[in-house]
Protein backbone atom coordinates (compact mmCIF):
# COMPACT_ATOMS: atom_id res chain seq x y z
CA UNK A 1 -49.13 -0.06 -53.22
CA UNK A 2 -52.22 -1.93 -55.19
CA UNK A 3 -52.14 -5.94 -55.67
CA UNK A 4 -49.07 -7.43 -54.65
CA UNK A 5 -48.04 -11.11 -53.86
CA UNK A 6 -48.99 -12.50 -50.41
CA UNK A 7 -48.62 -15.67 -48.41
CA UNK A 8 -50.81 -17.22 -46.43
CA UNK A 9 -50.42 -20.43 -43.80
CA UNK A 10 -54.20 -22.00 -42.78
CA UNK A 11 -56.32 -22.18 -45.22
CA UNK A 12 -58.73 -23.33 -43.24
CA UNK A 13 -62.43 -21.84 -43.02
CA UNK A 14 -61.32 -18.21 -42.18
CA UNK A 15 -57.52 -18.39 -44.41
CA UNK A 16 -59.61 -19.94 -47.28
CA UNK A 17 -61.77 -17.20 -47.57
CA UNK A 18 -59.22 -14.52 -47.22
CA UNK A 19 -57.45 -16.13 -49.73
CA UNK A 20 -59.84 -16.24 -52.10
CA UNK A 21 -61.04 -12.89 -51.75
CA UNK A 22 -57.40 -11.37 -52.15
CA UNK A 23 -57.51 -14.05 -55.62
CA UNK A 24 -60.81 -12.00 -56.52
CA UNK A 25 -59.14 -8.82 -56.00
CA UNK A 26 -56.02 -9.38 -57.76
CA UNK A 27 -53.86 -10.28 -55.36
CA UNK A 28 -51.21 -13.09 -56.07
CA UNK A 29 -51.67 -15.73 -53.34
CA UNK A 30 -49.18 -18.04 -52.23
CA UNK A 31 -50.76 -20.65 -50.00
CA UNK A 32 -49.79 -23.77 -47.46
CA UNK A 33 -51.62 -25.75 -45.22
CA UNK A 34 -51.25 -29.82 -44.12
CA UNK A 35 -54.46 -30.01 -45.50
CA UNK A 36 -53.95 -31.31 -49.35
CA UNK A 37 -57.79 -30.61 -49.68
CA UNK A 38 -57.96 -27.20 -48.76
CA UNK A 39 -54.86 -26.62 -51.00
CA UNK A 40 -55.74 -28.20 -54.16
CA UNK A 41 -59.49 -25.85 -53.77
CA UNK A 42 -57.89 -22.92 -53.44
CA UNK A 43 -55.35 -23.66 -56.35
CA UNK A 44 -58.24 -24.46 -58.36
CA UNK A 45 -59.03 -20.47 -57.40
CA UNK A 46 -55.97 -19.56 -58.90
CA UNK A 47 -53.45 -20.01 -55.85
CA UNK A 48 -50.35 -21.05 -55.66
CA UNK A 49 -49.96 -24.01 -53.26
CA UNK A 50 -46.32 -24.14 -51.87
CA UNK A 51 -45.01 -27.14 -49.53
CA UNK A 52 -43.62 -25.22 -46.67
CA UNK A 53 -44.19 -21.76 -44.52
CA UNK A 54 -40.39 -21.02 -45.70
CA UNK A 55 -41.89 -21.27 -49.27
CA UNK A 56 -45.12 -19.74 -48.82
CA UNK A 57 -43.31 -16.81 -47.50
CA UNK A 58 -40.70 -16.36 -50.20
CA UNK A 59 -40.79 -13.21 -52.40
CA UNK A 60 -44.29 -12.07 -50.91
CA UNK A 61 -44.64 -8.42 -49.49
CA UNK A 62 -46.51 -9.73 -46.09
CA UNK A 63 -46.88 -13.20 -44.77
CA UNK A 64 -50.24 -14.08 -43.37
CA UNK A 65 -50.53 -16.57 -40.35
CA UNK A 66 -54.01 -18.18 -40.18
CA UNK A 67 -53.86 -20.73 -38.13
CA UNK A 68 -55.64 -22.08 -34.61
CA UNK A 69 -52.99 -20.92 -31.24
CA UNK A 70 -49.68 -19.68 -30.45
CA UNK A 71 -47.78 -23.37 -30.83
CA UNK A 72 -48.88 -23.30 -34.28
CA UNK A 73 -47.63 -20.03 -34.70
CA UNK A 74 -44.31 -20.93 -33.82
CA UNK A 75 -44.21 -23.46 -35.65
CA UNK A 76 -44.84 -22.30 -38.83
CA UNK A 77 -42.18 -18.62 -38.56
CA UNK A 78 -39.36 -20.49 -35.91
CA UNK A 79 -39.47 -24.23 -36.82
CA UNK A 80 -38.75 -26.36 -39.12
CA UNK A 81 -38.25 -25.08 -42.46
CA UNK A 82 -40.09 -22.22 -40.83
CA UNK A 83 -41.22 -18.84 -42.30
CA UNK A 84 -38.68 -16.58 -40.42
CA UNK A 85 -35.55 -18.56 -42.63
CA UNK A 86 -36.56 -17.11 -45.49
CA UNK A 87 -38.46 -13.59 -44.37
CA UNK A 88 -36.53 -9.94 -44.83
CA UNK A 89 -36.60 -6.41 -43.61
CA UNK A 90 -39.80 -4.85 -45.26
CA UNK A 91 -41.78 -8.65 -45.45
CA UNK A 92 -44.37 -7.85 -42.69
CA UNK A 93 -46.34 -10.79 -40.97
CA UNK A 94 -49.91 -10.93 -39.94
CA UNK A 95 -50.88 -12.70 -37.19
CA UNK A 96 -54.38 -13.49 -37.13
CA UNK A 97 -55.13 -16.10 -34.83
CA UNK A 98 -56.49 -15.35 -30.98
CA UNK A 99 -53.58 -15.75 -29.23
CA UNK A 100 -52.94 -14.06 -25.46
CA UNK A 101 -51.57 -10.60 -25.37
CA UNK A 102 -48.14 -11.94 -24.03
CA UNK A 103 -47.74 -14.26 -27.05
CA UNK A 104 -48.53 -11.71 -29.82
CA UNK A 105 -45.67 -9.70 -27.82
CA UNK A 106 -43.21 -12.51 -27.92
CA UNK A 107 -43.78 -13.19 -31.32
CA UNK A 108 -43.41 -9.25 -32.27
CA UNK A 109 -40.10 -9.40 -30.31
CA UNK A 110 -38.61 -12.17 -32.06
CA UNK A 111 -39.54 -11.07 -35.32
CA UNK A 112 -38.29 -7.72 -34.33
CA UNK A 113 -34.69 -8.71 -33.54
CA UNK A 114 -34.37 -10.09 -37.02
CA UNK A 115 -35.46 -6.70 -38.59
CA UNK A 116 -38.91 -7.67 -39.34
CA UNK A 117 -42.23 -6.29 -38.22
CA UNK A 118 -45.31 -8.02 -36.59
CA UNK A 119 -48.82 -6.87 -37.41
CA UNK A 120 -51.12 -8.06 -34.52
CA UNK A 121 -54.31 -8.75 -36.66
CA UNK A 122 -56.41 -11.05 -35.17
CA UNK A 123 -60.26 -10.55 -36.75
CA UNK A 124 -63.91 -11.66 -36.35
CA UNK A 125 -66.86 -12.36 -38.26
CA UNK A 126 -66.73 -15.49 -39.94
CA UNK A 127 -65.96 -17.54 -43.02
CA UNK A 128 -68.64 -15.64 -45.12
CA UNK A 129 -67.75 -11.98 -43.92
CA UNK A 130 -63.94 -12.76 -44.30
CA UNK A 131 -64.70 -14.06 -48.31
CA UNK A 132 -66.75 -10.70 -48.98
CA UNK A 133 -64.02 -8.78 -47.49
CA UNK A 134 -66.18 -7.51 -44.55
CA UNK A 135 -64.89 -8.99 -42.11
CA UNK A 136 -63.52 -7.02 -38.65
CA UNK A 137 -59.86 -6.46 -38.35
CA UNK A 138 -57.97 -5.17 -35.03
CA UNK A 139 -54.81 -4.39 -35.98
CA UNK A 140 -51.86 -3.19 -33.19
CA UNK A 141 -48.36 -2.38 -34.84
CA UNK A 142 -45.58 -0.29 -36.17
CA UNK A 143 -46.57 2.81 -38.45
CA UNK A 144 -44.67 2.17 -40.65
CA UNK A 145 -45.53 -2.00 -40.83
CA UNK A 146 -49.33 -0.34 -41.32
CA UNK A 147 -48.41 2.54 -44.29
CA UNK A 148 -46.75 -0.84 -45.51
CA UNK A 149 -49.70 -2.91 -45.62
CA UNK A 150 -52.69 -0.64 -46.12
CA UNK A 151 -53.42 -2.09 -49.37
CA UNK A 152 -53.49 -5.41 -48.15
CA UNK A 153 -55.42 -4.70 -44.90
CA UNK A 154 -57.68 -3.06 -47.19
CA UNK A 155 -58.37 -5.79 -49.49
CA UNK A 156 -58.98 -8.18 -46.61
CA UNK A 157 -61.58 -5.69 -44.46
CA UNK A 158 -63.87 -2.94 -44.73
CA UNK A 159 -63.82 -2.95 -41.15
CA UNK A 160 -59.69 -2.47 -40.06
CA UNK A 161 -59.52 -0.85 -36.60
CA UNK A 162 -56.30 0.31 -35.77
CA UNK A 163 -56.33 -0.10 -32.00
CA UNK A 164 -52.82 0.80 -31.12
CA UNK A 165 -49.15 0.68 -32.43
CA UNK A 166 -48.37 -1.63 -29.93
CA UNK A 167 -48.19 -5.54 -30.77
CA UNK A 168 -50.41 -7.56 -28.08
CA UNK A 169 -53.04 -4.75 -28.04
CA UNK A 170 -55.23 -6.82 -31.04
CA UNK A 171 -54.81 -9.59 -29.32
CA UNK A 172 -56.53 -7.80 -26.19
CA UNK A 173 -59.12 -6.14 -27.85
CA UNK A 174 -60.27 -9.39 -29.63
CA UNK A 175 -60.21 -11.29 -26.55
CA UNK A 176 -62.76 -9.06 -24.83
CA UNK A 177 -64.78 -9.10 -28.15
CA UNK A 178 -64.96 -12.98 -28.04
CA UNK A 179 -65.71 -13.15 -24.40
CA UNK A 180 -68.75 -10.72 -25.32
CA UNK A 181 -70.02 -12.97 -28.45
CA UNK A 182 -69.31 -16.41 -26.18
CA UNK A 183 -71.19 -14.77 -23.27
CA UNK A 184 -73.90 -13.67 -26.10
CA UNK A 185 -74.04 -17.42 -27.12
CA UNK A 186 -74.64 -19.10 -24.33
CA UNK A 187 -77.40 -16.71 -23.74
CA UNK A 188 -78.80 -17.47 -27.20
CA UNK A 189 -78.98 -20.65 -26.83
CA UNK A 190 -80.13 -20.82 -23.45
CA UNK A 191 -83.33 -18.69 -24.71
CA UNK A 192 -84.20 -21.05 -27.17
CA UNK A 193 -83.86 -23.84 -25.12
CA UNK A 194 -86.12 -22.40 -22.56
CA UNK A 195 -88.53 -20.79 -25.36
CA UNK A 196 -88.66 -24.75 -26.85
CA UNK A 197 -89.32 -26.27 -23.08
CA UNK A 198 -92.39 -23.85 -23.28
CA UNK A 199 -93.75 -25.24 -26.27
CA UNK A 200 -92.84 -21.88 -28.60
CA UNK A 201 -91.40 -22.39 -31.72
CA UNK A 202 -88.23 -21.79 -31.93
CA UNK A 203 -87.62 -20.65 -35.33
CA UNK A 204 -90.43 -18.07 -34.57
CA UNK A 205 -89.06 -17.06 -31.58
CA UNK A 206 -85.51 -16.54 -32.69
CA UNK A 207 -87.40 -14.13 -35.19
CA UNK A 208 -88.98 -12.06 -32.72
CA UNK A 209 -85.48 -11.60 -30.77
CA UNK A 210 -83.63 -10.41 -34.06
CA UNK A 211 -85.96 -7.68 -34.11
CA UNK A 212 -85.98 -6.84 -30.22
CA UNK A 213 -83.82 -5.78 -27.32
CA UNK A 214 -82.51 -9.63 -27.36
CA UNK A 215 -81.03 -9.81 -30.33
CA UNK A 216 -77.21 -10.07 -31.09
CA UNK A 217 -75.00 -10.72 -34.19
CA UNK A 218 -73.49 -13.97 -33.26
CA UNK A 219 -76.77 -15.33 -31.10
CA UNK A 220 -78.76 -14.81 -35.06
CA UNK A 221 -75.91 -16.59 -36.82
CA UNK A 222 -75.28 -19.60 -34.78
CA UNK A 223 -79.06 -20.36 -33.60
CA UNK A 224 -80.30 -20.30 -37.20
CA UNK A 225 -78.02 -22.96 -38.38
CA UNK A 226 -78.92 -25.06 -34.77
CA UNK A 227 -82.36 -24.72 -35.22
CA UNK A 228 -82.27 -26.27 -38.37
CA UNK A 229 -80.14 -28.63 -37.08
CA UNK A 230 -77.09 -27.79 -38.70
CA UNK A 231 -73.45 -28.18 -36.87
CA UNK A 232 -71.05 -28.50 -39.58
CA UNK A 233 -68.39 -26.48 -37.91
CA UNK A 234 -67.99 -22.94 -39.57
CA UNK A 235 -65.99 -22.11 -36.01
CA UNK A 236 -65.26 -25.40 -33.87
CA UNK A 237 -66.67 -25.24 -30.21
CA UNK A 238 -63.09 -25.55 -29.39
CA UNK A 239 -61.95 -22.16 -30.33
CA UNK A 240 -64.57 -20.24 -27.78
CA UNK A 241 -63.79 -22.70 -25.02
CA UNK A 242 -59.59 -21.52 -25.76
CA UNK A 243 -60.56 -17.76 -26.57
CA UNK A 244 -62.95 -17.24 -23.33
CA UNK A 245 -60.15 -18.96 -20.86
CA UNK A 246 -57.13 -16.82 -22.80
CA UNK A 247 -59.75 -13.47 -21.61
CA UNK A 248 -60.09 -15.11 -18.10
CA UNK A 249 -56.27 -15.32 -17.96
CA UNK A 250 -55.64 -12.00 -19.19
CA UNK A 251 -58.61 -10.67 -16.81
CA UNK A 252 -57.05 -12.37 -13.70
CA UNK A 253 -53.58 -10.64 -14.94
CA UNK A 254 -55.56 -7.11 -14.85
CA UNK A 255 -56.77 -8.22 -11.45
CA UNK A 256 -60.48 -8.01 -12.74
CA UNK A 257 -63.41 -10.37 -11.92
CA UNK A 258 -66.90 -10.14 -13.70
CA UNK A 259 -69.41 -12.35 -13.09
CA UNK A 260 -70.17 -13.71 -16.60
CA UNK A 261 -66.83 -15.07 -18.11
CA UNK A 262 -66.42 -17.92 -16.04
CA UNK A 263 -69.45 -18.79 -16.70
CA UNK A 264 -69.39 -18.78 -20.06
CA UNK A 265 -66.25 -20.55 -20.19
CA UNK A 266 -67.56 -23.48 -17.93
CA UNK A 267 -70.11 -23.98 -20.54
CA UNK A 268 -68.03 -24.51 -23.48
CA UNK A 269 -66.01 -26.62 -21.72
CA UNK A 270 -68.94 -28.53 -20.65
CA UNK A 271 -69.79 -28.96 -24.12
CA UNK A 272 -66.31 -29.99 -25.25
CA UNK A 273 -66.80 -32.55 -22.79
CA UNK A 274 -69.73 -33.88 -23.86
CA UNK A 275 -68.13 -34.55 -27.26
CA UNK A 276 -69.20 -31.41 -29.13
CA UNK A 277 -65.88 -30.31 -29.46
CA UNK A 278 -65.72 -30.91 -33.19
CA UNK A 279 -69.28 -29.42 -33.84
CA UNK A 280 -69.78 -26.02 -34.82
CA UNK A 281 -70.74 -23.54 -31.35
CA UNK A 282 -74.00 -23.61 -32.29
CA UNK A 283 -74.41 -26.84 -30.88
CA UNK A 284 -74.28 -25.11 -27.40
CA UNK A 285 -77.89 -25.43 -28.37
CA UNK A 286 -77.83 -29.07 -27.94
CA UNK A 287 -76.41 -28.99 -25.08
CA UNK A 288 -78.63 -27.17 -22.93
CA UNK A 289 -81.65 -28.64 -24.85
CA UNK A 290 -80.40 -32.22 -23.54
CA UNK A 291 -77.76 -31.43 -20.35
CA UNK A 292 -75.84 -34.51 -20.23
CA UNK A 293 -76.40 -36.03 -23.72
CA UNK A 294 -73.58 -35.97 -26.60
CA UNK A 295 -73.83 -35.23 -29.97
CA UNK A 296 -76.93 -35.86 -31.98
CA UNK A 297 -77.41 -36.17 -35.89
């Protein structure tokens, strides 16, 4: 199956840019979100903006879901003028967000008993690696939902894992990926913190960790934009602070303890609570450069 038509609900940093790289590759794209701004951009893209999930998710051959937790979720297939009124046997739905392994499962069921399939496709890299289509995928589902939607999953990621047939499996492997990159951020920006309190240079130093044994994907991405003292969320602090205490839930369910996670967690939350919640997680940064102090700039 090539190009096809496609909804998506959230068009918000990560939907946005899936959107618009399934517009540059053909794709028809149906979009909705209750943001009228992120709408009328991506209908200036080509889109086609539709008022409800129910609408968004009419006549396309998968449904995307690309918004922030599981109430959302449910909210856009099961409520209101919801997605699942209007959805038939062969429309598969994507569910992209980090949710907890028990709510991808719940959502699989209840598509399931109306005859429709759930992809469990939640993904990483960012707004930039999601527009160039190289973003990571982890997708856990039916065979045939996959044959289904190869095309699509295609178009959206160079980098599609298929971890399992078995719906709540993505959502497990991408919460012990984001553990890893929040544990990986806090140690970031604890090092640059500590290599600024001992009068180095920070931008310097950052340089000599991307090519060293320090060095780490996420701990590169977030510290250049601090360092220059850039927060404009690309992901909100928020997110890490509800992905790392989904893992810790889902760890204490598997009946493991490490001895990093909860200490990651604590400092996100720390930061949340020191009103950084809307700023990008970079500004974990911040934080430890000035314990105690809110937002800046």
């Amino acid at each position: 199956m090539g190009p096809g038509r496609v909804g998506i609900v959230g068009i918000g940093n990560m939907g946005g840019a899936m959107a618009a790289r399934l517009l540059d590759s053909g794709w028809s794209v149906q979009v909705c979100d209750i943001d009228a701004g992120k709408t009328r951009a991506l209908a200036a893209l080509g889109g086609d903006v539709r008022a409800t999930p129910a609408e968004c998710a009419a006549d396309c051959a998968a449904l995307i879901v690309c918004v922030v937790d599981a109430a959302q979720i449910q909210a856009v297939l099961f409520g209101d003028r919801g997605a699942a009124q209007v959805l038939r046997a062969g429309q598969d739905v994507l569910l992209c967000p980090t949710i907890s392994p028990q709510d991808a499962e719940q959502f699989a069921g209840s598509l399931q008993e109306r005859g429709l399939f759930a992809i469990d496709a939640p993904m990483s890299g960012g707004p930039a690696r999601a527009r160039e289509g190289s973003m990571s995928l982890m997708l856990a589902c039916d065979d045939a939902a996959f044959e289904r939607q190869r095309a699509l999953v295609g178009a959206l990621s160079s980098k599609a894992f298929r971890v399992s047939a078995k719906p709540g499996d993505g959502a497990r492997t991408k919460l012990v990926n984001n553990l890893l990159a929040a544990i990986n951020l806090v140690g970031a920006a604890e090092a640059i913190a500590l290599a600024e309190r001992l009068g180095l240079s920070a931008q310097r130093t950052l340089e000599v960790i991307e090519q060293s044994s320090g060095q780490s994907w996420v701990g590169s991405d977030r510290m250049r934009r601090a360092i220059a003292g850039d927060f404009e969320p690309r992901a909100h602090m928020t997110l890490l602070e509800k992905d790392t205490r989904l893992a810790l839930q889902a760890a204490a369910a598997a009946g493991f303890d490490g001895p990093l996670g909860a200490a990651a967690h604590a400092v996100f939350a720390r930061a949340c609570a020191a009103g950084l919640a809307g700023r990008d997680d970079g500004a974990l940064l911040e934080l430890l450069r000035h314990p105690g102090a809110g937002p800046s700039g």
